[in-house]
PDB file of N, CA and C in Angstrom:
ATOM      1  N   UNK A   1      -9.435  13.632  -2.543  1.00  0.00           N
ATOM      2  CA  UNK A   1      -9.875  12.298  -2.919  1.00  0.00           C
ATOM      3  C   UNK A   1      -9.760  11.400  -1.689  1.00  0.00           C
ATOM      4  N   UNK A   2     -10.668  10.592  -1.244  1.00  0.00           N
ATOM      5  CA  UNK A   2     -10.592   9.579  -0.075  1.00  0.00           C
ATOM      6  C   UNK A   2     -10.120   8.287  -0.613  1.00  0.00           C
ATOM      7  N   UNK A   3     -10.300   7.290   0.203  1.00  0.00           N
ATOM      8  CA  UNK A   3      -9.796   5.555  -0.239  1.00  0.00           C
ATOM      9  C   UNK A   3     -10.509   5.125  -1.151  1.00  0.00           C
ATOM     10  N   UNK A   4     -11.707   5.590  -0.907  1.00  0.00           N
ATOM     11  CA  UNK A   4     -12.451   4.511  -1.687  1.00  0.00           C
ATOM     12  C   UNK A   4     -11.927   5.183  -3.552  1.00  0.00           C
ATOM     13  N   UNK A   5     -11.738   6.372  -3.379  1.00  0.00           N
ATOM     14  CA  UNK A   5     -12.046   7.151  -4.668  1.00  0.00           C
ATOM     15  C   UNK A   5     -10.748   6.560  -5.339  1.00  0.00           C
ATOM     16  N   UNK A   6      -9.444   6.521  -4.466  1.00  0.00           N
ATOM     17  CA  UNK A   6      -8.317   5.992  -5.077  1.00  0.00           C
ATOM     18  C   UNK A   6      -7.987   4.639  -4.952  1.00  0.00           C
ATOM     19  N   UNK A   7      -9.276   3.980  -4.362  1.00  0.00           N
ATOM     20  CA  UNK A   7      -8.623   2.624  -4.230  1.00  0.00           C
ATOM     21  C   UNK A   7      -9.868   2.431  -5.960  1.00  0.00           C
ATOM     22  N   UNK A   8     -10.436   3.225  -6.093  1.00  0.00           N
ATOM     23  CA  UNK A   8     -11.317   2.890  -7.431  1.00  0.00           C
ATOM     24  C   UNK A   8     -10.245   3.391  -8.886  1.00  0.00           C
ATOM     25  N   UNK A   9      -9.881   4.217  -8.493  1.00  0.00           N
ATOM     26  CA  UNK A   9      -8.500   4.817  -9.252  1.00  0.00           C
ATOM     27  C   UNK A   9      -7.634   4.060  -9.629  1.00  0.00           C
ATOM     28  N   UNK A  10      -7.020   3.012  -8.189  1.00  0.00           N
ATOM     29  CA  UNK A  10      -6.194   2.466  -8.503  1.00  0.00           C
ATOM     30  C   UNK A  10      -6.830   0.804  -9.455  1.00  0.00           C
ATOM     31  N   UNK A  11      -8.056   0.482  -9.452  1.00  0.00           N
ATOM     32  CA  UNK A  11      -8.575  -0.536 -10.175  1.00  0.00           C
ATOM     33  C   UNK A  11      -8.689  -0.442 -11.395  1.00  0.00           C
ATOM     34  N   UNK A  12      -8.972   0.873 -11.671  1.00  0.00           N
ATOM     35  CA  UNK A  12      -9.021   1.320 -13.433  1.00  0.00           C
ATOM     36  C   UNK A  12      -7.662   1.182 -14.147  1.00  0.00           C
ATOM     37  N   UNK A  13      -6.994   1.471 -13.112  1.00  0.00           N
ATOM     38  CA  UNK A  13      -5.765   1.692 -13.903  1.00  0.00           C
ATOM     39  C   UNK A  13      -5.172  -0.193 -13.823  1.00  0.00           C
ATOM     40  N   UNK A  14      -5.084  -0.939 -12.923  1.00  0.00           N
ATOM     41  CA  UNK A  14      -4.954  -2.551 -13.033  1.00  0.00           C
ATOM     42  C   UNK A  14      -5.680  -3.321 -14.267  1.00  0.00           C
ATOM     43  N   UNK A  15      -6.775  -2.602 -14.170  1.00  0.00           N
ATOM     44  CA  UNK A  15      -7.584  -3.295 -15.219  1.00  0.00           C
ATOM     45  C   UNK A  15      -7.340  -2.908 -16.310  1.00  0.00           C
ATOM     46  N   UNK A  16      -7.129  -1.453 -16.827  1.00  0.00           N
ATOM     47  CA  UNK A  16      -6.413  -1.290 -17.844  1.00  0.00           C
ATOM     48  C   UNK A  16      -5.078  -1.720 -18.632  1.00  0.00           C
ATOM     49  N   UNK A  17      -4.320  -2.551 -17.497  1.00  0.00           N
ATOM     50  CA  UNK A  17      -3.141  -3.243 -17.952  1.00  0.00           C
ATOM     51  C   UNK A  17      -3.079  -4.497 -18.080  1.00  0.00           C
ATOM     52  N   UNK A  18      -4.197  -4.816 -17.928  1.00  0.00           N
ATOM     53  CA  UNK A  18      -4.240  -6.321 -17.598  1.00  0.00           C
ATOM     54  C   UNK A  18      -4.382  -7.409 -16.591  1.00  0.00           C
ATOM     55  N   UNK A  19      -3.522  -6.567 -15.621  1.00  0.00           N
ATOM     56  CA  UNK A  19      -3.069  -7.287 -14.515  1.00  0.00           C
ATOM     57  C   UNK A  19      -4.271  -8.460 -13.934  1.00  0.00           C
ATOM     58  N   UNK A  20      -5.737  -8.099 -13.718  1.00  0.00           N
ATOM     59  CA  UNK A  20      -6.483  -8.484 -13.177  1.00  0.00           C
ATOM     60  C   UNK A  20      -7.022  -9.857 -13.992  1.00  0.00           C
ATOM     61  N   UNK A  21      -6.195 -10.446 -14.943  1.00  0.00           N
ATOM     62  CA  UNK A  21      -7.066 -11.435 -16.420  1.00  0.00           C
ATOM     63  C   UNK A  21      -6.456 -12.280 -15.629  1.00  0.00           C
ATOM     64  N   UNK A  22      -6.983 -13.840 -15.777  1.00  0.00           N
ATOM     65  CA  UNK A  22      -6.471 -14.834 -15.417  1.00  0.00           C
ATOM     66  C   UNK A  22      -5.503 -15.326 -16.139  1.00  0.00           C
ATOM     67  N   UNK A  23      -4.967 -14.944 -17.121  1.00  0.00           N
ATOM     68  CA  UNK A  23      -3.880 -15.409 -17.805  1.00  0.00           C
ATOM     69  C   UNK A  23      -2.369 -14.407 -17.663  1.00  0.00           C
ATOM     70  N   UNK A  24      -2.730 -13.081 -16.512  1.00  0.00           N
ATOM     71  CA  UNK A  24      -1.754 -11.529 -16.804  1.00  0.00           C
ATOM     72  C   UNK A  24      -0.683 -12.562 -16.198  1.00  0.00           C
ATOM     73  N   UNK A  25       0.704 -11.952 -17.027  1.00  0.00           N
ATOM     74  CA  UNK A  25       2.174 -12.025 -16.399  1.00  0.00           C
ATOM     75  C   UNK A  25       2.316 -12.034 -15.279  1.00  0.00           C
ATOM     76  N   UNK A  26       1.469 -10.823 -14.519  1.00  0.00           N
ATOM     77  CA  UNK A  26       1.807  -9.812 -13.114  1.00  0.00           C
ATOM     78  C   UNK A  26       0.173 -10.546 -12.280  1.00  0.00           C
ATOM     79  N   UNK A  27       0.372 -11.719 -11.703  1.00  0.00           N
ATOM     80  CA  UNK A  27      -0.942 -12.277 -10.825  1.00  0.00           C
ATOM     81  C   UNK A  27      -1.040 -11.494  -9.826  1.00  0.00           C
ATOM     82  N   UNK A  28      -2.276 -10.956  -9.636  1.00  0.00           N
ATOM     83  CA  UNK A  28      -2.781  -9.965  -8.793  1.00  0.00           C
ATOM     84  C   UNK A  28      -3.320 -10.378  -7.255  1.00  0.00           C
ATOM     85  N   UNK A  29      -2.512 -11.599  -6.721  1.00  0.00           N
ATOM     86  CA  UNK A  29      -3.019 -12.246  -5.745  1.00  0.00           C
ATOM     87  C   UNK A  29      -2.288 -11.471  -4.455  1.00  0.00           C
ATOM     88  N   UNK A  30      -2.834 -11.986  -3.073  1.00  0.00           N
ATOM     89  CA  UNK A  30      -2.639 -11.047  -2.371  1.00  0.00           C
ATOM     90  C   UNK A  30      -1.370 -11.462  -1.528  1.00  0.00           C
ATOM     91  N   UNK A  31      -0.690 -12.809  -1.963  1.00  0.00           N
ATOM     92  CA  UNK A  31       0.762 -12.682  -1.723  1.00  0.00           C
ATOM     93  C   UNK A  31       1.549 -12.028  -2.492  1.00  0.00           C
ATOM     94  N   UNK A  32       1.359 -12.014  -4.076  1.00  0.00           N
ATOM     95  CA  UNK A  32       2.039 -11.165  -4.500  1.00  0.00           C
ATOM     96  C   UNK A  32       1.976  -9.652  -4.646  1.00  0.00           C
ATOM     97  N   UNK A  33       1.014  -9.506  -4.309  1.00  0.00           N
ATOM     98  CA  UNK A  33       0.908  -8.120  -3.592  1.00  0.00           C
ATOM     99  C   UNK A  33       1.392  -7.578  -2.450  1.00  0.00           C
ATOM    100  N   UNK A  34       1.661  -8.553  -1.289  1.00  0.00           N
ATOM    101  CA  UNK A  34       1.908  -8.235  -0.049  1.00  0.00           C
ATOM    102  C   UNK A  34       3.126  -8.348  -0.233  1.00  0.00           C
ATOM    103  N   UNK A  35       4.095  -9.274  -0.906  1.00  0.00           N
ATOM    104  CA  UNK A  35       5.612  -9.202  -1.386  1.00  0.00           C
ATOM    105  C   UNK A  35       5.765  -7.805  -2.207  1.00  0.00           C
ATOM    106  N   UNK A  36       4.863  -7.204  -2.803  1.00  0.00           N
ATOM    107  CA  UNK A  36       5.523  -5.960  -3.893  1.00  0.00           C
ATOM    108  C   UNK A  36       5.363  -4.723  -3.182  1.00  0.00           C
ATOM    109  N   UNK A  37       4.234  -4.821  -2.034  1.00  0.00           N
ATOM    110  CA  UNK A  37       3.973  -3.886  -1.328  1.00  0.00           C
ATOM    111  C   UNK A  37       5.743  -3.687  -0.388  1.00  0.00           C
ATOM    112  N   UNK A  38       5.936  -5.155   0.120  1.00  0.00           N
ATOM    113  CA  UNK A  38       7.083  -4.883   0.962  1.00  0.00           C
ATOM    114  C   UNK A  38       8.682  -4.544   0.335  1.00  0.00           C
ATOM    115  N   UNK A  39       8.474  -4.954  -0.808  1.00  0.00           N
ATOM    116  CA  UNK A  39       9.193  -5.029  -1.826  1.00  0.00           C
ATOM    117  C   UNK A  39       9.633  -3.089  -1.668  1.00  0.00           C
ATOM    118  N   UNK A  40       8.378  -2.607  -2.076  1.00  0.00           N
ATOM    119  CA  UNK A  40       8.648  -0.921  -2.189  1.00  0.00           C
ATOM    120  C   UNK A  40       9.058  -0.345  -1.036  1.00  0.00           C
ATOM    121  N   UNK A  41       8.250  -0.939   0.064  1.00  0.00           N
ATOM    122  CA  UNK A  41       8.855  -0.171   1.468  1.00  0.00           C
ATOM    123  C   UNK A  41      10.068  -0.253   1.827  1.00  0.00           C
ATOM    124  N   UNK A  42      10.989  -1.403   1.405  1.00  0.00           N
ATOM    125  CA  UNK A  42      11.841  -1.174   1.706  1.00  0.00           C
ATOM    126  C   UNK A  42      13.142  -0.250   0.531  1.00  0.00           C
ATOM    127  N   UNK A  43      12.217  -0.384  -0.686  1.00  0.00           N
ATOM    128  CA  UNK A  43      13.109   0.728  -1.443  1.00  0.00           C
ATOM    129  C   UNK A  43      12.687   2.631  -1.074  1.00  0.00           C
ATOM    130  N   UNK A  44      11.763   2.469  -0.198  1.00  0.00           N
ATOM    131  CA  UNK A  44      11.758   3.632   0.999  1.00  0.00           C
ATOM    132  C   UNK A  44      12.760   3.928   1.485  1.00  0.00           C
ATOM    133  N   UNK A  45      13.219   2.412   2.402  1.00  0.00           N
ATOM    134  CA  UNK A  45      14.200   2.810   3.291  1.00  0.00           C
ATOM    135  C   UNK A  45      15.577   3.200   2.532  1.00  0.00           C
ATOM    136  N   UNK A  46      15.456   2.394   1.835  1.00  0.00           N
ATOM    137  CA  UNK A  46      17.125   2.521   0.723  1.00  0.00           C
ATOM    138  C   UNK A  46      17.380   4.296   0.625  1.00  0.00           C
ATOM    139  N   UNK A  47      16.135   5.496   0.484  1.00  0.00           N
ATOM    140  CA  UNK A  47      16.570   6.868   0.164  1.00  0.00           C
ATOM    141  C   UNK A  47      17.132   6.824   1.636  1.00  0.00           C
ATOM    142  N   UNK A  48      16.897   6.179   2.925  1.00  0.00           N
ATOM    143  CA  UNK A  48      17.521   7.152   3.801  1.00  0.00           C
ATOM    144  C   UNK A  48      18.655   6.016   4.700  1.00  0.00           C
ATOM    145  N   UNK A  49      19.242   5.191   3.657  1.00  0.00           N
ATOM    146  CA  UNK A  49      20.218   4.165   3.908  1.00  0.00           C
ATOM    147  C   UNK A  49      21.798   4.850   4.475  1.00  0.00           C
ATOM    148  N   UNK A  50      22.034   5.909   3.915  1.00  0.00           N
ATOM    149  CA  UNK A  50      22.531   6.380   4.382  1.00  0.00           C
ATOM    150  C   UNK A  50      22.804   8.056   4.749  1.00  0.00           C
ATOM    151  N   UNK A  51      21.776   8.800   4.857  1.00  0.00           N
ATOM    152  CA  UNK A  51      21.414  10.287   5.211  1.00  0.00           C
ATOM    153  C   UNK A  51      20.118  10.069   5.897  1.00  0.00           C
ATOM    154  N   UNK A  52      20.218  10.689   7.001  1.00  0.00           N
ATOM    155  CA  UNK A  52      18.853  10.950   7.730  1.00  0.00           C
ATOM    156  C   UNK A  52      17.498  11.906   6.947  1.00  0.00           C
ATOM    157  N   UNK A  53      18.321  12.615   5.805  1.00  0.00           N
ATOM    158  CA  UNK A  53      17.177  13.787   5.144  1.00  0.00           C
ATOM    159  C   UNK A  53      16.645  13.066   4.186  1.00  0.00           C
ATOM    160  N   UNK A  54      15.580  13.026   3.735  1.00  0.00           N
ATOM    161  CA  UNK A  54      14.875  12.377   2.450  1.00  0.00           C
ATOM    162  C   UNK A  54      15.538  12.902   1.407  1.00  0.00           C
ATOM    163  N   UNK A  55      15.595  12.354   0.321  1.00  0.00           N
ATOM    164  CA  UNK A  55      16.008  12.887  -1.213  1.00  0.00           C
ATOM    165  C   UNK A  55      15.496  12.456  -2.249  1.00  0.00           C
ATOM    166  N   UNK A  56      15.023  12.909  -2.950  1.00  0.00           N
ATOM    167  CA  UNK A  56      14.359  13.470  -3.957  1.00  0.00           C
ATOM    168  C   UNK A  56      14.383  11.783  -4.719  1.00  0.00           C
ATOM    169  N   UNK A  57      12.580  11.740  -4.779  1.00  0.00           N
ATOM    170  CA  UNK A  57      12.198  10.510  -5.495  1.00  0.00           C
ATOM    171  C   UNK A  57      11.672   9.437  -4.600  1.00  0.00           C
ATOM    172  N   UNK A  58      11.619  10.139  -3.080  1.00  0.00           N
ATOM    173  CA  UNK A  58      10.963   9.178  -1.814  1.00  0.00           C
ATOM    174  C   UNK A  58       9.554   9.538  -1.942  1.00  0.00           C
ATOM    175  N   UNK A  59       8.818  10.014  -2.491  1.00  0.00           N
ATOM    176  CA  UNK A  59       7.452  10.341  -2.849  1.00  0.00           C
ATOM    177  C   UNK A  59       6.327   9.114  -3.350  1.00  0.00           C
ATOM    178  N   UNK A  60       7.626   9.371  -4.641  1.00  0.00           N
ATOM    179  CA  UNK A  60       7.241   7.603  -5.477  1.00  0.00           C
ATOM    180  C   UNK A  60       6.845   6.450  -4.825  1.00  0.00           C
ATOM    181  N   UNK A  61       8.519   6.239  -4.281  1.00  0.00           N
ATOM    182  CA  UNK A  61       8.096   5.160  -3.478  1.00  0.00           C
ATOM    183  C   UNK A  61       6.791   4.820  -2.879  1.00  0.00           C
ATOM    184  N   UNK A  62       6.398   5.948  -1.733  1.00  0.00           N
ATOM    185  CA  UNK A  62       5.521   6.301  -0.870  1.00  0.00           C
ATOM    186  C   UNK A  62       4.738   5.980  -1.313  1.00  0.00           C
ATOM    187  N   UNK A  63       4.293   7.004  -2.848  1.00  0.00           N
ATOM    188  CA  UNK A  63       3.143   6.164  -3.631  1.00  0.00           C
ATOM    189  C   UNK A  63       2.814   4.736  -3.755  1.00  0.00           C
ATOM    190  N   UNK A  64       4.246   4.323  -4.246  1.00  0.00           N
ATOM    191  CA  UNK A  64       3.819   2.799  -4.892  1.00  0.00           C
ATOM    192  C   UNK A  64       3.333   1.653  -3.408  1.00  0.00           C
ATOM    193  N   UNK A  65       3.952   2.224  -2.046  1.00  0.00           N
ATOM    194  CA  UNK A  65       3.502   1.596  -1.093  1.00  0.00           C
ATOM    195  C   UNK A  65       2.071   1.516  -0.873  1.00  0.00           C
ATOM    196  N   UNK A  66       1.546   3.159  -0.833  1.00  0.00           N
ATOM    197  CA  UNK A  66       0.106   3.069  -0.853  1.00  0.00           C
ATOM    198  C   UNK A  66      -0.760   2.285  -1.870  1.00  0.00           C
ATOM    199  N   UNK A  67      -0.282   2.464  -2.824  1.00  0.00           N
ATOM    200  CA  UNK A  67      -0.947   1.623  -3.940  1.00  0.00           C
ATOM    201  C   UNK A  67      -1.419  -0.026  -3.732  1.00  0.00           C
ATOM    202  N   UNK A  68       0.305  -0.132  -3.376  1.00  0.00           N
ATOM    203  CA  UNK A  68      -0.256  -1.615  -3.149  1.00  0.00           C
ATOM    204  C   UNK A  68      -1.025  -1.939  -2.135  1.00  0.00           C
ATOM    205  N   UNK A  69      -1.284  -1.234  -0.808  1.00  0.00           N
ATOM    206  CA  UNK A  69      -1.648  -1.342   0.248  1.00  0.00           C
ATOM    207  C   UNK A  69      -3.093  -1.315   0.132  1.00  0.00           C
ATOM    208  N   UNK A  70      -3.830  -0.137  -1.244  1.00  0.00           N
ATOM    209  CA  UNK A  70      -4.795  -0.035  -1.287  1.00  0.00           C
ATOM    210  C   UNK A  70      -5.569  -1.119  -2.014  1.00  0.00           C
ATOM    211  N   UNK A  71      -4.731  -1.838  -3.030  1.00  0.00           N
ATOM    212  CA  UNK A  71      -4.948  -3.086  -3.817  1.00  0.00           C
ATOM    213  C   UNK A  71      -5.110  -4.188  -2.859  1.00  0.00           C
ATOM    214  N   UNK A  72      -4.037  -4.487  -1.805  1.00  0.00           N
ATOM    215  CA  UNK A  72      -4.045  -5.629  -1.102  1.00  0.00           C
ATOM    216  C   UNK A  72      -5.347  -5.845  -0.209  1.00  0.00           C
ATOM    217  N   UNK A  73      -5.902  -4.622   0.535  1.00  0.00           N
ATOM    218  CA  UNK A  73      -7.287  -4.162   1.083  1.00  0.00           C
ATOM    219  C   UNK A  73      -8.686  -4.521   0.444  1.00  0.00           C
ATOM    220  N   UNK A  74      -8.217  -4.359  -0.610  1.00  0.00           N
ATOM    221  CA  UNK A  74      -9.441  -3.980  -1.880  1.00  0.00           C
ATOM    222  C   UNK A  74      -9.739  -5.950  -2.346  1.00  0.00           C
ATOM    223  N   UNK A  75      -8.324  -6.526  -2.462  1.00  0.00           N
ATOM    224  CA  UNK A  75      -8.320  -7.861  -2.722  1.00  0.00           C
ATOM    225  C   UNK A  75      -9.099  -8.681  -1.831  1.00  0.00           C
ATOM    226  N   UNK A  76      -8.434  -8.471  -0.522  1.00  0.00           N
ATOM    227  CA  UNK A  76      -9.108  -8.746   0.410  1.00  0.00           C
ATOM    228  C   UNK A  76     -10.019  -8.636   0.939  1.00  0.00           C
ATOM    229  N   UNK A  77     -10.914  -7.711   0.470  1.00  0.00           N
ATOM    230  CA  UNK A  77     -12.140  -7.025   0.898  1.00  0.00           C
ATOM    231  C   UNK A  77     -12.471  -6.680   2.223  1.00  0.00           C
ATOM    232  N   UNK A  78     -11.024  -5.868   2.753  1.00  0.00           N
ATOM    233  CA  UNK A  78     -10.839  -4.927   3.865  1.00  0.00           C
ATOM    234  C   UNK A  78     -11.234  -3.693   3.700  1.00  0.00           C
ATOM    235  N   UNK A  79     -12.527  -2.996   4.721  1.00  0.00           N
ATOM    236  CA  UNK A  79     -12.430  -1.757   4.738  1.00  0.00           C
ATOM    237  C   UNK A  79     -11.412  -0.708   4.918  1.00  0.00           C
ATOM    238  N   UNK A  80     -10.160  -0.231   4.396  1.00  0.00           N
ATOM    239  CA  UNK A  80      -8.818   0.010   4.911  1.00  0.00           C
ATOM    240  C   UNK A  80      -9.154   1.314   5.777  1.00  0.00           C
ATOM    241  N   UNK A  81      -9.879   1.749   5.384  1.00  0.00           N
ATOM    242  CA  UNK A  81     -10.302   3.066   6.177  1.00  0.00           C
ATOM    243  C   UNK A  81     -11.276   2.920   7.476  1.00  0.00           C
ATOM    244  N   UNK A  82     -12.067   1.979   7.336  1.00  0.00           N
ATOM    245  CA  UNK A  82     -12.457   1.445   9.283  1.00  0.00           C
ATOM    246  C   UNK A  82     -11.583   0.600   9.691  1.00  0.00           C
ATOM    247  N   UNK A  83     -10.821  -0.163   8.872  1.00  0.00           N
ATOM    248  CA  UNK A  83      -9.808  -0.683   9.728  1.00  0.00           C
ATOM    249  C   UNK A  83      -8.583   0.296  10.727  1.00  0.00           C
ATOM    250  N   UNK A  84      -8.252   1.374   9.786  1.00  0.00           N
ATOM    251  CA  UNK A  84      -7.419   1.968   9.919  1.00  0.00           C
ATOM    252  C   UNK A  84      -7.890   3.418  11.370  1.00  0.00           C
ATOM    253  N   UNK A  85      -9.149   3.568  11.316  1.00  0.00           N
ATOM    254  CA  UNK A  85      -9.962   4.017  12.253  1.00  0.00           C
ATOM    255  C   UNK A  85     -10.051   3.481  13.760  1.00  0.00           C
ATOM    256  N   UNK A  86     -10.549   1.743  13.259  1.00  0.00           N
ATOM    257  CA  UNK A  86     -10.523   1.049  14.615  1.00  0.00           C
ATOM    258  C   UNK A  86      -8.867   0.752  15.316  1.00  0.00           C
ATOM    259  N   UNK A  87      -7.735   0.975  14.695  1.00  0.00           N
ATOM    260  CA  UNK A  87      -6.292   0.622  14.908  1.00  0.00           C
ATOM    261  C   UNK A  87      -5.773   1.552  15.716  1.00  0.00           C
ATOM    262  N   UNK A  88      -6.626   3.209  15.351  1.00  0.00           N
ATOM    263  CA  UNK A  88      -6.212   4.125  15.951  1.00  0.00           C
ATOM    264  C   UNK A  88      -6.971   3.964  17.460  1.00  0.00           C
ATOM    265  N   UNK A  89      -8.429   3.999  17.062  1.00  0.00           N
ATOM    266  CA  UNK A  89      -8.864   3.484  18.302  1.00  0.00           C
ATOM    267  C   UNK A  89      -7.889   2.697  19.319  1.00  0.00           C
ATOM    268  N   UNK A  90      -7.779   1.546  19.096  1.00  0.00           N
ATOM    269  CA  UNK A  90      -7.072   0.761  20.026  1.00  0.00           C
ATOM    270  C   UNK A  90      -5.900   1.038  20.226  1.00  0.00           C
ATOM    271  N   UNK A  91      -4.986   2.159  19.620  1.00  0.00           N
ATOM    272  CA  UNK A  91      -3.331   2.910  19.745  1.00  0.00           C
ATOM    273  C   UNK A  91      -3.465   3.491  20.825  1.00  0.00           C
ATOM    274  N   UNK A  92      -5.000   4.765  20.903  1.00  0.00           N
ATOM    275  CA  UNK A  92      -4.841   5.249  21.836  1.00  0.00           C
ATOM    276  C   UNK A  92      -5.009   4.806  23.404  1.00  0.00           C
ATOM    277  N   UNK A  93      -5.405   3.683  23.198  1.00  0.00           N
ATOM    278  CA  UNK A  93      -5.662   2.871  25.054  1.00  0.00           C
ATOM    279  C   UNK A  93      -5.066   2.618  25.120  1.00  0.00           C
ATOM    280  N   UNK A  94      -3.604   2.557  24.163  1.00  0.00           N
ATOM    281  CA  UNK A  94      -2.284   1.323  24.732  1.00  0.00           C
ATOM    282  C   UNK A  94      -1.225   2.283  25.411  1.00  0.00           C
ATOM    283  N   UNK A  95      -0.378   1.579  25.879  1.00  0.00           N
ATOM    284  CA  UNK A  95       0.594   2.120  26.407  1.00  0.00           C
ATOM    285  C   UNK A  95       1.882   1.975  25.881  1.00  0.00           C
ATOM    286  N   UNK A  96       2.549   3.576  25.498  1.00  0.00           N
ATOM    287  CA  UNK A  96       3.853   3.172  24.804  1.00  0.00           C
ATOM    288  C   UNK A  96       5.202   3.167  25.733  1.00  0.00           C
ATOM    289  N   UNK A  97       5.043   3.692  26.656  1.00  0.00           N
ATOM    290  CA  UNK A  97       6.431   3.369  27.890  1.00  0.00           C
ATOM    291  C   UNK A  97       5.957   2.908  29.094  1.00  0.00           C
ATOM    292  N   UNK A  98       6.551   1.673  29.093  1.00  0.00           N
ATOM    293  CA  UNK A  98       6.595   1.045  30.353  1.00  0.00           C
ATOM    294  C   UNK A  98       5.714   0.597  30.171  1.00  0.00           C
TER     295      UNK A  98
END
């Protein structure tokens, strides 16, 4: 499955809960998205807060990061996948020591 297929994935399933109505509990705007997105990454870091090895249930997380990442894109009406293309582009001309 590519972005677009799961960033369409991930809309069915928003819309199925509501989230997207102007009246939902859970406002689907792209600060509060960009807070829930960061929100998860850092319950990423929490599995390896104190062990360097991952443990079991860092997957999730992972997921729920992408998710939001793909929502926040999608809100925004970012291509995340030419963005994410042109980023690499410009990684590789840079310089990482010195």
């Amino acid at each position: 499955m590519d972005l677009k297929a799961l960033t369409r994935e991930m809309n069915r399933f928003i819309e199925a809960k509501g989230w997207y109505a102007p009246d939902s509990p859970r406002p689907q705007t792209p600060r509060n998205l960009a807070t829930s997105m960061a929100i998860e990454a850092a319950e990423v870091l929490e599995h390896f807060q104190w062990s360097e090895a991952a443990v079991s249930g860092v997957e999730d997380e992972l997921a729920d990061v992408a998710l939001y990442l793909l929502q926040l894109a999608h809100r925004l009406d970012i291509d995340l996948e030419a963005a994410i293309l042109a980023k690499l582009n410009v990684n590789y001309s840079r310089r990482w020591d010195g």
